[in-house]
PDB file of N, CA and C in Angstrom:
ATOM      1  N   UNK A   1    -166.047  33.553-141.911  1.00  0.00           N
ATOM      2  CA  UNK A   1    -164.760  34.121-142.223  1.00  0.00           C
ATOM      3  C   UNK A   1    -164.124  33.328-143.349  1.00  0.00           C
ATOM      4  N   UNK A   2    -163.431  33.980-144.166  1.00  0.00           N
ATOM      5  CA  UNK A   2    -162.736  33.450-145.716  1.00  0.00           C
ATOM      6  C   UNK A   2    -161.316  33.199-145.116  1.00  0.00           C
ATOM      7  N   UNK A   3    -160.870  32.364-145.159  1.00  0.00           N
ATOM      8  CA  UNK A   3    -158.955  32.302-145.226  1.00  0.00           C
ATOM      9  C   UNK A   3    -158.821  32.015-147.096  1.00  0.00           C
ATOM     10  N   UNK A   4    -157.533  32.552-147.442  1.00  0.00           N
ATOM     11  CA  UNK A   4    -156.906  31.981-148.897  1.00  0.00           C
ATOM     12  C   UNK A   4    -155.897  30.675-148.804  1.00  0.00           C
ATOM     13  N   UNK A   5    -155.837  29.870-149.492  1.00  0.00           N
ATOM     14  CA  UNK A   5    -154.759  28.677-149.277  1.00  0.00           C
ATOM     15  C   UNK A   5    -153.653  29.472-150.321  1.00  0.00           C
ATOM     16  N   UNK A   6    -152.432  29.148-149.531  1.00  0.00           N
ATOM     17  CA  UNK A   6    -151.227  29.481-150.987  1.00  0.00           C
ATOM     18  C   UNK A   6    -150.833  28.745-151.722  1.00  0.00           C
ATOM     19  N   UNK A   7    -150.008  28.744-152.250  1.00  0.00           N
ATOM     20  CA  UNK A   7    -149.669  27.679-153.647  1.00  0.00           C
ATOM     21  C   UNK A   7    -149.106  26.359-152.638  1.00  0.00           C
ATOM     22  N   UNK A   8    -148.149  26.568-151.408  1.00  0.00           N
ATOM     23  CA  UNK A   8    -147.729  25.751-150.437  1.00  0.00           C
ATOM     24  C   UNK A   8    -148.992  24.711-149.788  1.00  0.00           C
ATOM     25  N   UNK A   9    -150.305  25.183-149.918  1.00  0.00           N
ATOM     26  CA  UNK A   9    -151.370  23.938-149.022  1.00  0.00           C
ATOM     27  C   UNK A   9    -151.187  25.060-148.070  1.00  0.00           C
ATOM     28  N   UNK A  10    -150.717  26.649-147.133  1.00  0.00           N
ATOM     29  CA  UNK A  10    -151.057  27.518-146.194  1.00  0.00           C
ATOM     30  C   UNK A  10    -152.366  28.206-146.639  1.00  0.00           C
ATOM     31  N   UNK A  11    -152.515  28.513-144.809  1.00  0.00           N
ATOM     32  CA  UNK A  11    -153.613  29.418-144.604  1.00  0.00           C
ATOM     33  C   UNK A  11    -153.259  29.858-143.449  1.00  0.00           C
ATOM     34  N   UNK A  12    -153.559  31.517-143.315  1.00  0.00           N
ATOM     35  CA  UNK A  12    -153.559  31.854-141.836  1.00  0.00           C
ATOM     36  C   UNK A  12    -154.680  32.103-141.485  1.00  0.00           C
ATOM     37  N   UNK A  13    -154.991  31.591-140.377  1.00  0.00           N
ATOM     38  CA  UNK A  13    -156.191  31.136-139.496  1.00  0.00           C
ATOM     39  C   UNK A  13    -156.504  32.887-138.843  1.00  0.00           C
ATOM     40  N   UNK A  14    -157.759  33.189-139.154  1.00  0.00           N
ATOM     41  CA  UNK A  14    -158.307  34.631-138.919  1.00  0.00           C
ATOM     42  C   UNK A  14    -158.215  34.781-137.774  1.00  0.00           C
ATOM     43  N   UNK A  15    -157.465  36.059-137.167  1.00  0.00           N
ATOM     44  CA  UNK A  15    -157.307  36.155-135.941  1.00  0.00           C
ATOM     45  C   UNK A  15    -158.591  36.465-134.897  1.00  0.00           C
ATOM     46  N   UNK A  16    -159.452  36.548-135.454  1.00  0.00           N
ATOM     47  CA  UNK A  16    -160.606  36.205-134.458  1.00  0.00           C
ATOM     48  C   UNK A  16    -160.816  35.001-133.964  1.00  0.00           C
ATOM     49  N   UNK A  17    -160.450  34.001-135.230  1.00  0.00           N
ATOM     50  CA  UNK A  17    -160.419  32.302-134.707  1.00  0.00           C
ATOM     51  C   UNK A  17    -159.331  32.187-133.584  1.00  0.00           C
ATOM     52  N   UNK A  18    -157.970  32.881-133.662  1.00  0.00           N
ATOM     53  CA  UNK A  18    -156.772  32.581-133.160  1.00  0.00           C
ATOM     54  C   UNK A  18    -157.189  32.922-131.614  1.00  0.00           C
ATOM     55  N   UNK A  19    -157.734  33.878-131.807  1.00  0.00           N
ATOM     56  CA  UNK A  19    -157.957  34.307-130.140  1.00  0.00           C
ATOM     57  C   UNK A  19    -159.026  33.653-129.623  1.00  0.00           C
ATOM     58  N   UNK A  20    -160.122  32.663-130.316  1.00  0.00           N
ATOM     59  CA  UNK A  20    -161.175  32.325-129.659  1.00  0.00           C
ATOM     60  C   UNK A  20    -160.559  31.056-128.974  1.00  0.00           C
ATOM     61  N   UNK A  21    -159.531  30.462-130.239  1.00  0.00           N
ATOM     62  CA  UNK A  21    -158.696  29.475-129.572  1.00  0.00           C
ATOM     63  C   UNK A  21    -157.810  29.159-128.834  1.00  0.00           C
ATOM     64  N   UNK A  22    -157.414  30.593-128.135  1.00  0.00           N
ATOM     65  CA  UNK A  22    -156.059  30.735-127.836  1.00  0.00           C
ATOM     66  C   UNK A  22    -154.797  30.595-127.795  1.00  0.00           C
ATOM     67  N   UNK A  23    -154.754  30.423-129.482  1.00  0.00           N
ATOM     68  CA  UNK A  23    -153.530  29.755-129.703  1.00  0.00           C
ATOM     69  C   UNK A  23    -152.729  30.988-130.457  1.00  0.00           C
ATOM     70  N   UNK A  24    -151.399  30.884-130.354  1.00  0.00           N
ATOM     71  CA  UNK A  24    -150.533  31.565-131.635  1.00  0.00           C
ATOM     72  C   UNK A  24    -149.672  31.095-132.223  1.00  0.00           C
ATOM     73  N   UNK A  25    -148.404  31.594-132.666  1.00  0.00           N
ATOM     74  CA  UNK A  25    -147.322  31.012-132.936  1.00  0.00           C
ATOM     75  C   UNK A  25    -146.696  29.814-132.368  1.00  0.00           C
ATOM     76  N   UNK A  26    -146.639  28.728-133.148  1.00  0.00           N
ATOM     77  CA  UNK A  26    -146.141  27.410-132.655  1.00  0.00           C
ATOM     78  C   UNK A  26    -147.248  26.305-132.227  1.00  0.00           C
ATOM     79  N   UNK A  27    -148.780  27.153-131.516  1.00  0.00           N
ATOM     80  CA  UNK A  27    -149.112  26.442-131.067  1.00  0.00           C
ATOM     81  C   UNK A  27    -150.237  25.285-132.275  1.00  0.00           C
ATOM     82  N   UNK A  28    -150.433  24.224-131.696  1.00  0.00           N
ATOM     83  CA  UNK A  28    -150.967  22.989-132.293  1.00  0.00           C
ATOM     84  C   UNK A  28    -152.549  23.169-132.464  1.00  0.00           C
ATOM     85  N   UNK A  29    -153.240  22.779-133.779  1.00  0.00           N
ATOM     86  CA  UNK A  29    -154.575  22.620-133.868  1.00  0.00           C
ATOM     87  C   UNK A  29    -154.848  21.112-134.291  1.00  0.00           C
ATOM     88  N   UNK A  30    -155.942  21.091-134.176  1.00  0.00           N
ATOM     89  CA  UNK A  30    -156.438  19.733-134.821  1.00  0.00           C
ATOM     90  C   UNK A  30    -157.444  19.753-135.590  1.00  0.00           C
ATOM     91  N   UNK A  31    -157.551  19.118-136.812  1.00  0.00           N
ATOM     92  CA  UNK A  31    -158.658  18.892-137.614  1.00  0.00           C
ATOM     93  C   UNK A  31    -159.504  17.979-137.809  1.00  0.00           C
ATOM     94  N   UNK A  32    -160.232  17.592-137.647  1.00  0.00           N
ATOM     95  CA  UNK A  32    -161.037  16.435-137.812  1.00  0.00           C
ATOM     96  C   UNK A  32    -162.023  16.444-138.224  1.00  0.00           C
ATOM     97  N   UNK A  33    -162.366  15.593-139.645  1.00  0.00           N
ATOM     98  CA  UNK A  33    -163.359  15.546-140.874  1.00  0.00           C
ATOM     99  C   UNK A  33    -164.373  14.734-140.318  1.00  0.00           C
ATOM    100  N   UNK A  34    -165.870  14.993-139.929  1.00  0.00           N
ATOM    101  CA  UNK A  34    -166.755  14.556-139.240  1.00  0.00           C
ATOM    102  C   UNK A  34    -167.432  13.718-141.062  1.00  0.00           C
ATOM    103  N   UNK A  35    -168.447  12.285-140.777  1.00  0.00           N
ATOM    104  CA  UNK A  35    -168.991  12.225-141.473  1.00  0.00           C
ATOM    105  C   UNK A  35    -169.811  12.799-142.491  1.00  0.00           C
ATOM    106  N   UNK A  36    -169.935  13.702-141.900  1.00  0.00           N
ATOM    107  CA  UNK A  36    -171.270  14.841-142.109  1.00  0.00           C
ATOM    108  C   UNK A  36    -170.761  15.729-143.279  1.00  0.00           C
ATOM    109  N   UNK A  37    -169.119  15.303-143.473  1.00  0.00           N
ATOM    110  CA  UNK A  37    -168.254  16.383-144.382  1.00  0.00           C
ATOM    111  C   UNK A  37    -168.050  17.458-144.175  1.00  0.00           C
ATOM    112  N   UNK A  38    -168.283  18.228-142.540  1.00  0.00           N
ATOM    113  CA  UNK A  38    -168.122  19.174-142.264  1.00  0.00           C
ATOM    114  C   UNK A  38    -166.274  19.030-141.023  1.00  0.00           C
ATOM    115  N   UNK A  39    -165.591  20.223-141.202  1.00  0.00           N
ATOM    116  CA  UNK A  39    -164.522  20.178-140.825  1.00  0.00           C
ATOM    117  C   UNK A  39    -164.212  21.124-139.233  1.00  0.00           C
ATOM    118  N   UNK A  40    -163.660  20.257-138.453  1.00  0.00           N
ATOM    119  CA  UNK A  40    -163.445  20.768-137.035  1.00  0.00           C
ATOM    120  C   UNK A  40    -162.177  20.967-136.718  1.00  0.00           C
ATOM    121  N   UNK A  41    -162.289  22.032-136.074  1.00  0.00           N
ATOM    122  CA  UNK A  41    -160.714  22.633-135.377  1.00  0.00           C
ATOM    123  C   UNK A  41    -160.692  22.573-134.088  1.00  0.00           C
ATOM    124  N   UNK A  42    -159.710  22.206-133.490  1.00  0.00           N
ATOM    125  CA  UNK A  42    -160.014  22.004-132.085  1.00  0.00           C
ATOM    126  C   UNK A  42    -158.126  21.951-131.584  1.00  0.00           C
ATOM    127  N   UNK A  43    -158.079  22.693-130.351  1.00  0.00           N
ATOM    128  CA  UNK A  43    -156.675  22.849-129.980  1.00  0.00           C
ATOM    129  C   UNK A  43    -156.444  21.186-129.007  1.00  0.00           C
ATOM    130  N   UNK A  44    -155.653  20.511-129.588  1.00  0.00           N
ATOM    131  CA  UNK A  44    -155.470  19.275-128.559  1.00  0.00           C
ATOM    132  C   UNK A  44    -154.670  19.462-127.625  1.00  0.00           C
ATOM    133  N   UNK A  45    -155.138  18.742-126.505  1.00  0.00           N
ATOM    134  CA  UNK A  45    -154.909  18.755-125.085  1.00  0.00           C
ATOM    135  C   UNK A  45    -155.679  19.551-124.235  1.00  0.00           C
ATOM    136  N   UNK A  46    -156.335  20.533-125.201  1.00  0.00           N
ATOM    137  CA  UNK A  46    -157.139  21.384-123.972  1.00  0.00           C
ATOM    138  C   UNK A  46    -157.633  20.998-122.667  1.00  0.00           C
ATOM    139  N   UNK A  47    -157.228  21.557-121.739  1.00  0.00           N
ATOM    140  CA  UNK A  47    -157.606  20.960-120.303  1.00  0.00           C
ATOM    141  C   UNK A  47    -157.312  22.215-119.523  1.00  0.00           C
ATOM    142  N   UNK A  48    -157.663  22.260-118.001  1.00  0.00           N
ATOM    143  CA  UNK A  48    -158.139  23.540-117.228  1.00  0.00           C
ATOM    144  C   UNK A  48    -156.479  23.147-116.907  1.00  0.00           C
ATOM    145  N   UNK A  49    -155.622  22.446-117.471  1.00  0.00           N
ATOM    146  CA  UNK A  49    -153.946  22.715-116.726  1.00  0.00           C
ATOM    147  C   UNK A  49    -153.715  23.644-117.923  1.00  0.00           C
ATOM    148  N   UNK A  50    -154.000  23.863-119.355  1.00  0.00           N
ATOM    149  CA  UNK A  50    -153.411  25.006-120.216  1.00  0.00           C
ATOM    150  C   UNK A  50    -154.052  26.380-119.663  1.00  0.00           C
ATOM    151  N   UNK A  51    -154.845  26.697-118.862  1.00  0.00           N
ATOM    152  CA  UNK A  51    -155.370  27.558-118.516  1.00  0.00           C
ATOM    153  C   UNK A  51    -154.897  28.181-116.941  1.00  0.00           C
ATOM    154  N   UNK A  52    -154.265  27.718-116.346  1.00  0.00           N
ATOM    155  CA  UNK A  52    -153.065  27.688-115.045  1.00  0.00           C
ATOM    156  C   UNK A  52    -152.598  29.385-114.750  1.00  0.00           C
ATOM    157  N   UNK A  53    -152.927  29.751-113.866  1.00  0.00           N
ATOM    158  CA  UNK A  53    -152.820  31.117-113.932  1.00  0.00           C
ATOM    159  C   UNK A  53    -153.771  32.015-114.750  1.00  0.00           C
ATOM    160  N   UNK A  54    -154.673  31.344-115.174  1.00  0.00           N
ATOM    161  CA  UNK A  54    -155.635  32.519-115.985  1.00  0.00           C
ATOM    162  C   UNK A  54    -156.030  33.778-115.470  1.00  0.00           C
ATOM    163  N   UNK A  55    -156.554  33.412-114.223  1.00  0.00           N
ATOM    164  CA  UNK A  55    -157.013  34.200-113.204  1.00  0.00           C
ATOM    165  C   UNK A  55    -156.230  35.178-112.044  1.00  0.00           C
ATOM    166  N   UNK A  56    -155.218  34.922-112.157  1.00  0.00           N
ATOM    167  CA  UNK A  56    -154.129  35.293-111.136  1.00  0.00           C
ATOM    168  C   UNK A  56    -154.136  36.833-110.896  1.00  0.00           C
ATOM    169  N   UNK A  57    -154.682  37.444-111.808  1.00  0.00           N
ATOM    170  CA  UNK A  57    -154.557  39.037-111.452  1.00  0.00           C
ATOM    171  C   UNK A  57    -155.924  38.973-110.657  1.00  0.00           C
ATOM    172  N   UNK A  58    -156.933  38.181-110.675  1.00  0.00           N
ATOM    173  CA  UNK A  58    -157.984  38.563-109.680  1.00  0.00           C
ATOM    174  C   UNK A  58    -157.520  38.096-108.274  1.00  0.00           C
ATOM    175  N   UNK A  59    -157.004  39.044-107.680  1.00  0.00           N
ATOM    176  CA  UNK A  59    -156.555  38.646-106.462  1.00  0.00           C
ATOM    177  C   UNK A  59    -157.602  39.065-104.908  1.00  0.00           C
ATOM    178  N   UNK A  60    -157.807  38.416-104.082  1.00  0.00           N
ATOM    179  CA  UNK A  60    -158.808  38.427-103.758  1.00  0.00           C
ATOM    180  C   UNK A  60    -158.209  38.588-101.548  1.00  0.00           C
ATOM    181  N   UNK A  61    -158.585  39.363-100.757  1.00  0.00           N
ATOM    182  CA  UNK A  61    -157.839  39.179 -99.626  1.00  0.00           C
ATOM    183  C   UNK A  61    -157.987  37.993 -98.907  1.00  0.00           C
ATOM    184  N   UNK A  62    -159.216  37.114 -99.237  1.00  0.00           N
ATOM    185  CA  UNK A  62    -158.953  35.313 -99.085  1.00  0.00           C
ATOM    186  C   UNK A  62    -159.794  34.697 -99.986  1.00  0.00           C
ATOM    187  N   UNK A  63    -159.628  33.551 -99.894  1.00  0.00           N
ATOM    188  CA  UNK A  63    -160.188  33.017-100.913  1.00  0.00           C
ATOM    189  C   UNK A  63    -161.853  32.517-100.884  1.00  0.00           C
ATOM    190  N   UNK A  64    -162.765  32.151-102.186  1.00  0.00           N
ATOM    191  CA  UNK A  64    -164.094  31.961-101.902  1.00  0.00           C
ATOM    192  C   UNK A  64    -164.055  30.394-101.347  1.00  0.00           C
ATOM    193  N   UNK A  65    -165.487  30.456-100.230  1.00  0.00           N
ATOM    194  CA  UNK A  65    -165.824  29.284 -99.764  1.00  0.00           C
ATOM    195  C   UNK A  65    -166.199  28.445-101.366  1.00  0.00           C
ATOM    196  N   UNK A  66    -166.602  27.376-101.205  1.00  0.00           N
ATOM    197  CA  UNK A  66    -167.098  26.898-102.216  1.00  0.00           C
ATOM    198  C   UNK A  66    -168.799  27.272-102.313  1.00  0.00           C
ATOM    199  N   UNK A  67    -169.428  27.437-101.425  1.00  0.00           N
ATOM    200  CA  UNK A  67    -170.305  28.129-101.652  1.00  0.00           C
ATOM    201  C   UNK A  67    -170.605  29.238-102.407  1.00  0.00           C
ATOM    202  N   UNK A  68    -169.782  30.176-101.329  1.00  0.00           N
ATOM    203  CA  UNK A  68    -169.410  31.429-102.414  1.00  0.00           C
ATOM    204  C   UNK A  68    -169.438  31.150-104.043  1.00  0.00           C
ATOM    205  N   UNK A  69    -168.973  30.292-104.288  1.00  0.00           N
ATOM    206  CA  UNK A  69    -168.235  30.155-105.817  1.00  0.00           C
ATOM    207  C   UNK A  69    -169.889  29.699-106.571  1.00  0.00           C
ATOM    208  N   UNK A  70    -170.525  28.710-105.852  1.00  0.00           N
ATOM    209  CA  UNK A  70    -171.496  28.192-106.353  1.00  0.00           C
ATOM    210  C   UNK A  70    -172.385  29.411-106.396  1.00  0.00           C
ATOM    211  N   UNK A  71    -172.719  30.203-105.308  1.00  0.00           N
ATOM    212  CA  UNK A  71    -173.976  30.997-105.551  1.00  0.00           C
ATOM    213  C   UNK A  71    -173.105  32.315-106.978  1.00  0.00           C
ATOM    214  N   UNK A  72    -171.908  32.399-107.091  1.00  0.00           N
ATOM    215  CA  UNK A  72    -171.559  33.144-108.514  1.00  0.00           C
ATOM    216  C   UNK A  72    -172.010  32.623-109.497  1.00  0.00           C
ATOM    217  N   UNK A  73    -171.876  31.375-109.777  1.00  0.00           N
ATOM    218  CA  UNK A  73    -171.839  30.640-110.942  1.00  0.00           C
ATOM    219  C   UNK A  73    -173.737  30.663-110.866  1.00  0.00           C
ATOM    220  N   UNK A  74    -174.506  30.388-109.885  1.00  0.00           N
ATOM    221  CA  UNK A  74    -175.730  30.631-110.373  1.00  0.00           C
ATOM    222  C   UNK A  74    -176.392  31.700-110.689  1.00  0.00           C
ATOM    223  N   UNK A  75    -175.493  32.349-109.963  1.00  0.00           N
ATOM    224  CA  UNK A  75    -175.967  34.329-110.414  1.00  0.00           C
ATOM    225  C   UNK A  75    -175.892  34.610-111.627  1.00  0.00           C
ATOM    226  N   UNK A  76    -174.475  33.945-112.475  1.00  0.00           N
ATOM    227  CA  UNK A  76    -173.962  34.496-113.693  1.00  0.00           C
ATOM    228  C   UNK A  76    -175.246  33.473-114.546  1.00  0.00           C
ATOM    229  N   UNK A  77    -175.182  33.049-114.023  1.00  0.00           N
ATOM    230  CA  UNK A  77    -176.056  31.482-114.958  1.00  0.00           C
ATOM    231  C   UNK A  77    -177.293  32.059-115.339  1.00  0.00           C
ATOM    232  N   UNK A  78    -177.870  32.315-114.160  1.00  0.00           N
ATOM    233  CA  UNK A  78    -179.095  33.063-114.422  1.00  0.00           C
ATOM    234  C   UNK A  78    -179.449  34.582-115.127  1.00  0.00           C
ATOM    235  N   UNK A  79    -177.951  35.410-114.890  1.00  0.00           N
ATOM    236  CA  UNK A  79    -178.339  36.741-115.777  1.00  0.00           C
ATOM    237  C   UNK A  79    -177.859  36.197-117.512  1.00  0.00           C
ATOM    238  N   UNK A  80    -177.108  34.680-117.745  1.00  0.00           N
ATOM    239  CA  UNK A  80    -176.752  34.963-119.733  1.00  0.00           C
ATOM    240  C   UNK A  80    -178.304  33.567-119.573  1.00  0.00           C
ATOM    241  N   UNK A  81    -178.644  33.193-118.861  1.00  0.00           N
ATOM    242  CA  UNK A  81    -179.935  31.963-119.426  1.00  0.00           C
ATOM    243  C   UNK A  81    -181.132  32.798-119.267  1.00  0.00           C
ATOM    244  N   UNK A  82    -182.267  33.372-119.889  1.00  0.00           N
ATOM    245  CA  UNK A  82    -183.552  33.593-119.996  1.00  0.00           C
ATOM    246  C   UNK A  82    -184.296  32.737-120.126  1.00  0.00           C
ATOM    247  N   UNK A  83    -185.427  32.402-119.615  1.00  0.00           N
ATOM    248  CA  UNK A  83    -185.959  31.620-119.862  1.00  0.00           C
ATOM    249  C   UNK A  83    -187.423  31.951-121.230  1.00  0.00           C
TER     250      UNK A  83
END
């Protein structure tokens, strides 16, 4: 994806990036210039507390054992990994 810089040093960040990052208006990125001379974006603080309610519309009539949860996560695991 191409962004343009303006005469100011702006760019708006392609909204495919915006949503992969989940960020919008106001919110904070980070850049960081790796040796390699290649450039990283990364939203700081990310942690499973910015994500708090993600899930809340999957409402469920009780909740999964932890089992439960584990044999999902190997189900899903196994239908995106091919070997």
């Amino acid at each position: 994806m191409k962004a343009t810089i303006t005469s100011k040093g702006q760019v708006t960040v392609p909204k495919p990036v915006r949503d992969f990052l989940n960020v919008g208006k106001s919110d904070m990125i980070d850049f960081t210039i790796a040796d390699s001379g290649k450039v990283f974006i990364e939203v700081p603080g990310e942690g499973i507390a910015r994500h708090g309610g993600l899930l809340s519309h999957y409402k469920l009539a009780k909740p999964l054992t932890v089992e439960q949860m584990d044999e999902a996560i190997q189900a899903e695991l196994s239908r995106q990994v091919k070997p």
